[in-house]
Protein backbone atom coordinates (compact mmCIF):
# COMPACT_ATOMS: atom_id res chain seq x y z
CA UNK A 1 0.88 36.68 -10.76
CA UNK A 2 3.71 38.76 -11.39
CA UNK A 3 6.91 37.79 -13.36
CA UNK A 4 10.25 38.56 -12.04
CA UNK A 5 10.54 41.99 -15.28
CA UNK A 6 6.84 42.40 -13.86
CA UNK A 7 7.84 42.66 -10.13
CA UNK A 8 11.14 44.80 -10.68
CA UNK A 9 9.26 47.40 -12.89
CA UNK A 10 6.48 47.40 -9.75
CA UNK A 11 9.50 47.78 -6.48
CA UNK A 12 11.04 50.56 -9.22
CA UNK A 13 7.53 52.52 -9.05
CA UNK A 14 7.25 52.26 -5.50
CA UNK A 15 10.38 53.72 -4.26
CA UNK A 16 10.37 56.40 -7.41
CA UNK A 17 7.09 57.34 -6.22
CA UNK A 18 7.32 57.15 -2.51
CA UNK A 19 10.33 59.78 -3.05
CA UNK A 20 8.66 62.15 -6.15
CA UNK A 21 5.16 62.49 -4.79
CA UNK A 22 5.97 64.25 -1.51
CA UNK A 23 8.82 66.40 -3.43
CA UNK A 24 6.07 67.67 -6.03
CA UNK A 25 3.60 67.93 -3.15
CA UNK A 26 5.13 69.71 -0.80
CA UNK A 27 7.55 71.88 -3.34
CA UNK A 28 4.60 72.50 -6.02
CA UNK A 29 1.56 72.99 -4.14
CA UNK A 30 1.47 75.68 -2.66
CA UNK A 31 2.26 77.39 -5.79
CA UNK A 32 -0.37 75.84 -7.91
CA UNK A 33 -3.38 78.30 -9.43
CA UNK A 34 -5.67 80.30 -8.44
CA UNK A 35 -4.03 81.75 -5.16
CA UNK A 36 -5.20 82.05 -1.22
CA UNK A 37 -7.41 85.72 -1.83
CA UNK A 38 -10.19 84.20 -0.33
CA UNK A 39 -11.14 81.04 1.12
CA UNK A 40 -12.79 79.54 -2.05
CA UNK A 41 -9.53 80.29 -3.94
CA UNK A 42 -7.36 78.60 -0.81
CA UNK A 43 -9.31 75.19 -1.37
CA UNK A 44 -8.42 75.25 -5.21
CA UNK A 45 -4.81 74.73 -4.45
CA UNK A 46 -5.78 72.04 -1.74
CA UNK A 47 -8.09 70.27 -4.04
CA UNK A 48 -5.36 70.85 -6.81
CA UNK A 49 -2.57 69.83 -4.79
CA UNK A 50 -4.59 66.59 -3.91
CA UNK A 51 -5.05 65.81 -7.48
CA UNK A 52 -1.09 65.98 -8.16
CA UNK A 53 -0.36 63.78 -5.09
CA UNK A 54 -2.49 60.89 -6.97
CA UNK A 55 -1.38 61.67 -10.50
CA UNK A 56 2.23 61.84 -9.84
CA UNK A 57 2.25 58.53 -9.20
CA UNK A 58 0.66 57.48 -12.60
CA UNK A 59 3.36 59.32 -13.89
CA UNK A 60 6.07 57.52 -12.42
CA UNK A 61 4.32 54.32 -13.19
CA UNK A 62 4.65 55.47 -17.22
CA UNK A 63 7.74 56.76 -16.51
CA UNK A 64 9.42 53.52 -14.72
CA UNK A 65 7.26 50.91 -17.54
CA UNK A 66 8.83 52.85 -20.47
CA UNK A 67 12.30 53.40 -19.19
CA UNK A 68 12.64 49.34 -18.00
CA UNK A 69 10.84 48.42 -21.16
CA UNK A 70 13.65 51.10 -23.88
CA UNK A 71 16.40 49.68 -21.74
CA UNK A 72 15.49 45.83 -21.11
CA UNK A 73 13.09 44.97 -24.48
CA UNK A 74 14.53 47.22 -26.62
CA UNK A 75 15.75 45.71 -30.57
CA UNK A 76 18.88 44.29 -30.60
CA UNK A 77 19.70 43.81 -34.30
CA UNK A 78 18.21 41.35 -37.03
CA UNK A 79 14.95 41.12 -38.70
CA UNK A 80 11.92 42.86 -37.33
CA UNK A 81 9.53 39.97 -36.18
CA UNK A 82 6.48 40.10 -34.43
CA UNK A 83 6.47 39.38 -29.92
CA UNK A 84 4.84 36.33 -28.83
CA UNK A 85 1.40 36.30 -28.55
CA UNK A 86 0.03 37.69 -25.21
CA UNK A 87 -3.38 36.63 -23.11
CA UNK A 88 -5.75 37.76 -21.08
CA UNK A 89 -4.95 37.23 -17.39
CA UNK A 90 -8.03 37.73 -15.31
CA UNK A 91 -5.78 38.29 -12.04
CA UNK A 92 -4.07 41.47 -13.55
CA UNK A 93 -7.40 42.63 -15.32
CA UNK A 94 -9.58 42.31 -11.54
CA UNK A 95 -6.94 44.26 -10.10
CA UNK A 96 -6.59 47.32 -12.83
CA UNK A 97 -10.41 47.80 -12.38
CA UNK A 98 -10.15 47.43 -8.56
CA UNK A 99 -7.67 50.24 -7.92
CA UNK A 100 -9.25 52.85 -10.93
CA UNK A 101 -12.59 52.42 -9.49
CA UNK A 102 -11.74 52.95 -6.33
CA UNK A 103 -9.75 55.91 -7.23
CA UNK A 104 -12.68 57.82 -9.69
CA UNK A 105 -15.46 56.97 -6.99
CA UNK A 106 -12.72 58.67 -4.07
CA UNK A 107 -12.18 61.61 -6.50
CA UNK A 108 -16.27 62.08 -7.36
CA UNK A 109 -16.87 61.66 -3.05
CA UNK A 110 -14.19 64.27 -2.55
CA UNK A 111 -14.91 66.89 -5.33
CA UNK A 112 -18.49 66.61 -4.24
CA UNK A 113 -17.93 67.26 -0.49
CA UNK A 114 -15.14 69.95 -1.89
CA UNK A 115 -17.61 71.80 -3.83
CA UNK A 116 -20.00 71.99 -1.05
CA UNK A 117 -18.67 72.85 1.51
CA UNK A 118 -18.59 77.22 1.96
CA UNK A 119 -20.21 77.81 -1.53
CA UNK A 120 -18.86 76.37 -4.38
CA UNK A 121 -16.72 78.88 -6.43
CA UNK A 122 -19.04 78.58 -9.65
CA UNK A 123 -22.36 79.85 -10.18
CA UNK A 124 -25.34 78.00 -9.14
CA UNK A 125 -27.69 79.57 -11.00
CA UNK A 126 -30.67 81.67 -8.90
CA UNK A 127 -31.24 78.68 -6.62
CA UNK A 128 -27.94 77.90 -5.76
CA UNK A 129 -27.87 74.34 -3.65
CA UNK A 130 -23.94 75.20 -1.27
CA UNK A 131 -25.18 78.20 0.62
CA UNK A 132 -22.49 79.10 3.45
CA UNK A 133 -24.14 79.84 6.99
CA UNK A 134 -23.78 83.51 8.13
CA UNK A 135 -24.36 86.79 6.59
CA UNK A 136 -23.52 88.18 3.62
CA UNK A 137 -22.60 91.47 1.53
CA UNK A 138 -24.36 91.17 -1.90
CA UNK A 139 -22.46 92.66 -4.94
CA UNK A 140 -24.01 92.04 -8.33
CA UNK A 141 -21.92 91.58 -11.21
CA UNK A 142 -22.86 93.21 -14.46
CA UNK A 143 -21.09 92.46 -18.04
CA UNK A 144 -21.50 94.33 -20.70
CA UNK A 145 -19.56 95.16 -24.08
CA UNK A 146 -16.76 95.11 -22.89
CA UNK A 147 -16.78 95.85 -19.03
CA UNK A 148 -18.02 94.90 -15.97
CA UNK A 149 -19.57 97.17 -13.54
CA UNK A 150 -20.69 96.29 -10.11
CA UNK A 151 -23.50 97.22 -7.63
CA UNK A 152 -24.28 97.14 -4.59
CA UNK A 153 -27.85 96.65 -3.63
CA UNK A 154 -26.76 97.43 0.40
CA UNK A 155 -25.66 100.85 -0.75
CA UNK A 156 -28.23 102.24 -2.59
CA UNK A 157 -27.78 100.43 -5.76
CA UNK A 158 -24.72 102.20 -5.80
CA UNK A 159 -22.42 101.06 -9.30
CA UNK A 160 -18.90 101.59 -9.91
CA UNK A 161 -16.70 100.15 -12.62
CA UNK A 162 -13.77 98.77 -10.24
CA UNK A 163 -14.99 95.77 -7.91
CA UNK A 164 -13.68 96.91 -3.86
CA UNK A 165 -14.71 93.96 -1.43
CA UNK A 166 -13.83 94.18 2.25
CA UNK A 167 -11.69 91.46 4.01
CA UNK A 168 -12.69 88.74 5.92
CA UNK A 169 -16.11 88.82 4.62
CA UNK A 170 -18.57 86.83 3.23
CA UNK A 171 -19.47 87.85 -0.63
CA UNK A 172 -22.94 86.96 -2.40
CA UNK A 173 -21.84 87.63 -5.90
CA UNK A 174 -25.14 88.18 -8.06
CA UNK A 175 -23.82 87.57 -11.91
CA UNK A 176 -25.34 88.80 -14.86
CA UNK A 177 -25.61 90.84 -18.28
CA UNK A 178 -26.92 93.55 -20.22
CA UNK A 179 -26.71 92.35 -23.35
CA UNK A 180 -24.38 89.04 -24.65
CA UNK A 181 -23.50 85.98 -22.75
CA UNK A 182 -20.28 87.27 -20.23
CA UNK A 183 -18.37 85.22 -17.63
CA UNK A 184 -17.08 86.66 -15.08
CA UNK A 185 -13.52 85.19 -13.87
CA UNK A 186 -11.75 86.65 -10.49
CA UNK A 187 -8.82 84.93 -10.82
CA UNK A 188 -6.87 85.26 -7.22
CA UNK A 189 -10.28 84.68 -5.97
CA UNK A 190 -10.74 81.26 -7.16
CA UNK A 191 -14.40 82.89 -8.73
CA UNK A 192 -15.98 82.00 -12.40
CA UNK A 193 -19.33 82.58 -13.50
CA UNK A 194 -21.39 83.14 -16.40
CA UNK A 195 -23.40 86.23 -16.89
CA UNK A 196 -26.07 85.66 -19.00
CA UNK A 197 -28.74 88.32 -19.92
CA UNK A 198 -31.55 87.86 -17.58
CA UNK A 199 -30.09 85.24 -15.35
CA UNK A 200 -28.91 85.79 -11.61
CA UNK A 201 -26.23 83.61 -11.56
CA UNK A 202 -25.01 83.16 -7.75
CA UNK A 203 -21.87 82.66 -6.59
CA UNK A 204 -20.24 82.56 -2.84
CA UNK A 205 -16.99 83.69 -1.75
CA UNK A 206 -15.01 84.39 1.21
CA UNK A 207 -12.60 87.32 1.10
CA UNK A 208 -8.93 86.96 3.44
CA UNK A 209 -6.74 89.73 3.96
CA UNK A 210 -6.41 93.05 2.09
CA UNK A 211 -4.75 92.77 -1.66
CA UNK A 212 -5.10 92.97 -5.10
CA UNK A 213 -6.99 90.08 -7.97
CA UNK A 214 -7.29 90.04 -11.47
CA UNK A 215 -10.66 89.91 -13.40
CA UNK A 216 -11.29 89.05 -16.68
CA UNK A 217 -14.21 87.85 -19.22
CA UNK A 218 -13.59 84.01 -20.26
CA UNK A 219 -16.60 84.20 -22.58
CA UNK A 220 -16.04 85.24 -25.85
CA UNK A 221 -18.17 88.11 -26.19
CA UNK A 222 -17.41 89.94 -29.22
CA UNK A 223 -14.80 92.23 -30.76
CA UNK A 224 -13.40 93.76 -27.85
CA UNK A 225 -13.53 90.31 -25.89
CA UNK A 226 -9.55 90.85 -25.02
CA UNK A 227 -9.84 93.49 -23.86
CA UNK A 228 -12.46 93.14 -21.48
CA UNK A 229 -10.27 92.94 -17.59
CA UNK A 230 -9.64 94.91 -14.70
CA UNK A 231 -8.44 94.99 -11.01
CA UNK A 232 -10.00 94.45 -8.32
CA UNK A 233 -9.13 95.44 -4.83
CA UNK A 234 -10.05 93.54 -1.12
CA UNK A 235 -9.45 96.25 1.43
CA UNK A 236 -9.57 96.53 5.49
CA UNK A 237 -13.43 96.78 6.62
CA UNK A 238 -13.07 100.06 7.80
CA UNK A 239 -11.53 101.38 4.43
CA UNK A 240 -14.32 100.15 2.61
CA UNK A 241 -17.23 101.92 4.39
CA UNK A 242 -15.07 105.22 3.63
CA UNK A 243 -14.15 103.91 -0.10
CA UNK A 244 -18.00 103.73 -0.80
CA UNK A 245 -19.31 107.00 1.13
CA UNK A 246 -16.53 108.09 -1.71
CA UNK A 247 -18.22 106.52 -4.78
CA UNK A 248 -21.58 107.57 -3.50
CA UNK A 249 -20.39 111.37 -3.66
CA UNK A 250 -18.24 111.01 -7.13
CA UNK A 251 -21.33 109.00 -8.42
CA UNK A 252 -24.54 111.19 -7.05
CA UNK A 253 -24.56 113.46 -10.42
CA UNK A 254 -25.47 110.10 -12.57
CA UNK A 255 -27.05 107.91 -10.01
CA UNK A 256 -30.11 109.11 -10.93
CA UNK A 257 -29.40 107.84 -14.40
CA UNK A 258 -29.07 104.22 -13.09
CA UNK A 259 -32.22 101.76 -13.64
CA UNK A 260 -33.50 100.87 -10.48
CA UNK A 261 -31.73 97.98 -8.67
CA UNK A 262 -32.80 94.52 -10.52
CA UNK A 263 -31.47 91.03 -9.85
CA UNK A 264 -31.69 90.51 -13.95
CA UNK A 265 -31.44 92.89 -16.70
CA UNK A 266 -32.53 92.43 -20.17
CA UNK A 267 -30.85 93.48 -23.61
CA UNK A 268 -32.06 96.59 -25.21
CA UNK A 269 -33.80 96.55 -28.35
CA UNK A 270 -32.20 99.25 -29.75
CA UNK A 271 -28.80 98.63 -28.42
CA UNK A 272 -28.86 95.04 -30.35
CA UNK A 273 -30.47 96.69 -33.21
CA UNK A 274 -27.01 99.26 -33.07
């Protein structure tokens, strides 16, 4: 099946990957994007780190092919003539299609059960089809040119322009916008989804311990698009109930400015007019 260049190239890939793939694995991975704020984020770098383990040794396959083929087949001198003619052979063909199917249909199986499982970390529109069991603290997300402000429909409707999530708690992230398509991207928190005017755009997370994530708009949304990130914070339970007794007192003089709570929002007239 195999010729004797054919089954030294193949023994080369085996031991180069056998060594390299647990090396980038287990060296790489638990480095690789988003981070381990929440749960959501944490299965990112698993899934990610899976997806290395079976590309790396693809890459040693190219890598091992075009080094034996540079040092082995490589022009020697003379005149330039065409190779032999090559043809099909059905053995090598049966087996290429063998191994990449089975490898895309284990990859779609194990995305699919990965995206699942707790909530997927994307928005699933208003009906969203991964709901994780237990309860949950609702924050809606609101962009706007060029900001996003949160509320949070347990408090009051109470909105602040700095997103504060306590740890070790289950998030129902309600994403929309007041006026242009948004999407909202917490990065540590392995979180991205679209806020479209009158849409509620769902999204599940699970916040770990205490710490600090980045949040930015990967929509492009207008002039001030770049400029359009903040902070967010994920604080001990107990600091949260006193962070928003604080917000509801520095807030109370223009709460009563605030639309009533609404899971969608629609552009003003007059604002798009300008």
């Amino acid at each position: 099946m195999f010729s004797s260049d054919g089954r030294r190239v193949i023994a080369a890939w085996i031991a180069l990957s056998l060594v390299v793939t647990p090396l980038v694995v287990l060296l790489l991975g638990p480095s690789l994007p988003p981070g381990k704020a929440s749960v959501q984020g944490s299965e990112q770098v698993f899934d990610n780190t899976w997806l290395m383990g079976i590309t790396t040794p693809i890459v040693c396959l190219l890598v091992v092919f075009f080094a034996f083929t540079l040092a082995r087949h490589r022009h020697a001198g003379g005149e330039l003539v065409d190779g032999p003619p090559l043809r099909n052979d059905n053995q090598v063909q049966v087996l290429w299609i063998a191994i990449t199917s089975v490898t895309v249909m284990f990859l779609a199986g194990f995305g699919t059960y990965e995206l699942l499982q707790n909530g997927s970390g994307g928005g699933q529109g208003p009906n969203p089809i991964a709901v994780p069991n237990g309860s949950k603290l609702q924050v809606q997300v609101i962009g706007q040119q060029w900001q996003f402000t949160y509320r949070y429909p347990s408090y009051g409707g109470l909105e602040t322009p700095q997103l504060v999530l306590p740890a070790d708690t289950q998030i129902e992230l309600h994403v929309t916008s007041l006026d242009v398509i948004h999407s909202f991207w917490a990065y540590e928190l392995g979180i991205k989804a679209d806020a479209n005017p009158g849409v509620d755009n769902i999204a599940f997370l699970k916040t770990k311990g205490p710490g600090t994530f980045h949040v930015r708009c990967s929509e492009l949304c207008g002039l001030w698009h770049g400029y359009m990130f903040d902070n967010g914070r994920v604080i001990p339970q107990s600091q949260f109930a006193a962070w928003v007794k604080q917000q509801q007192r520095d807030f109370a003089p223009i709460a009563k400015y605030l639309p009533a709570y609404a899971k969608t929002y629609y552009p003003d007239p007059q604002r798009r007019a300008g």
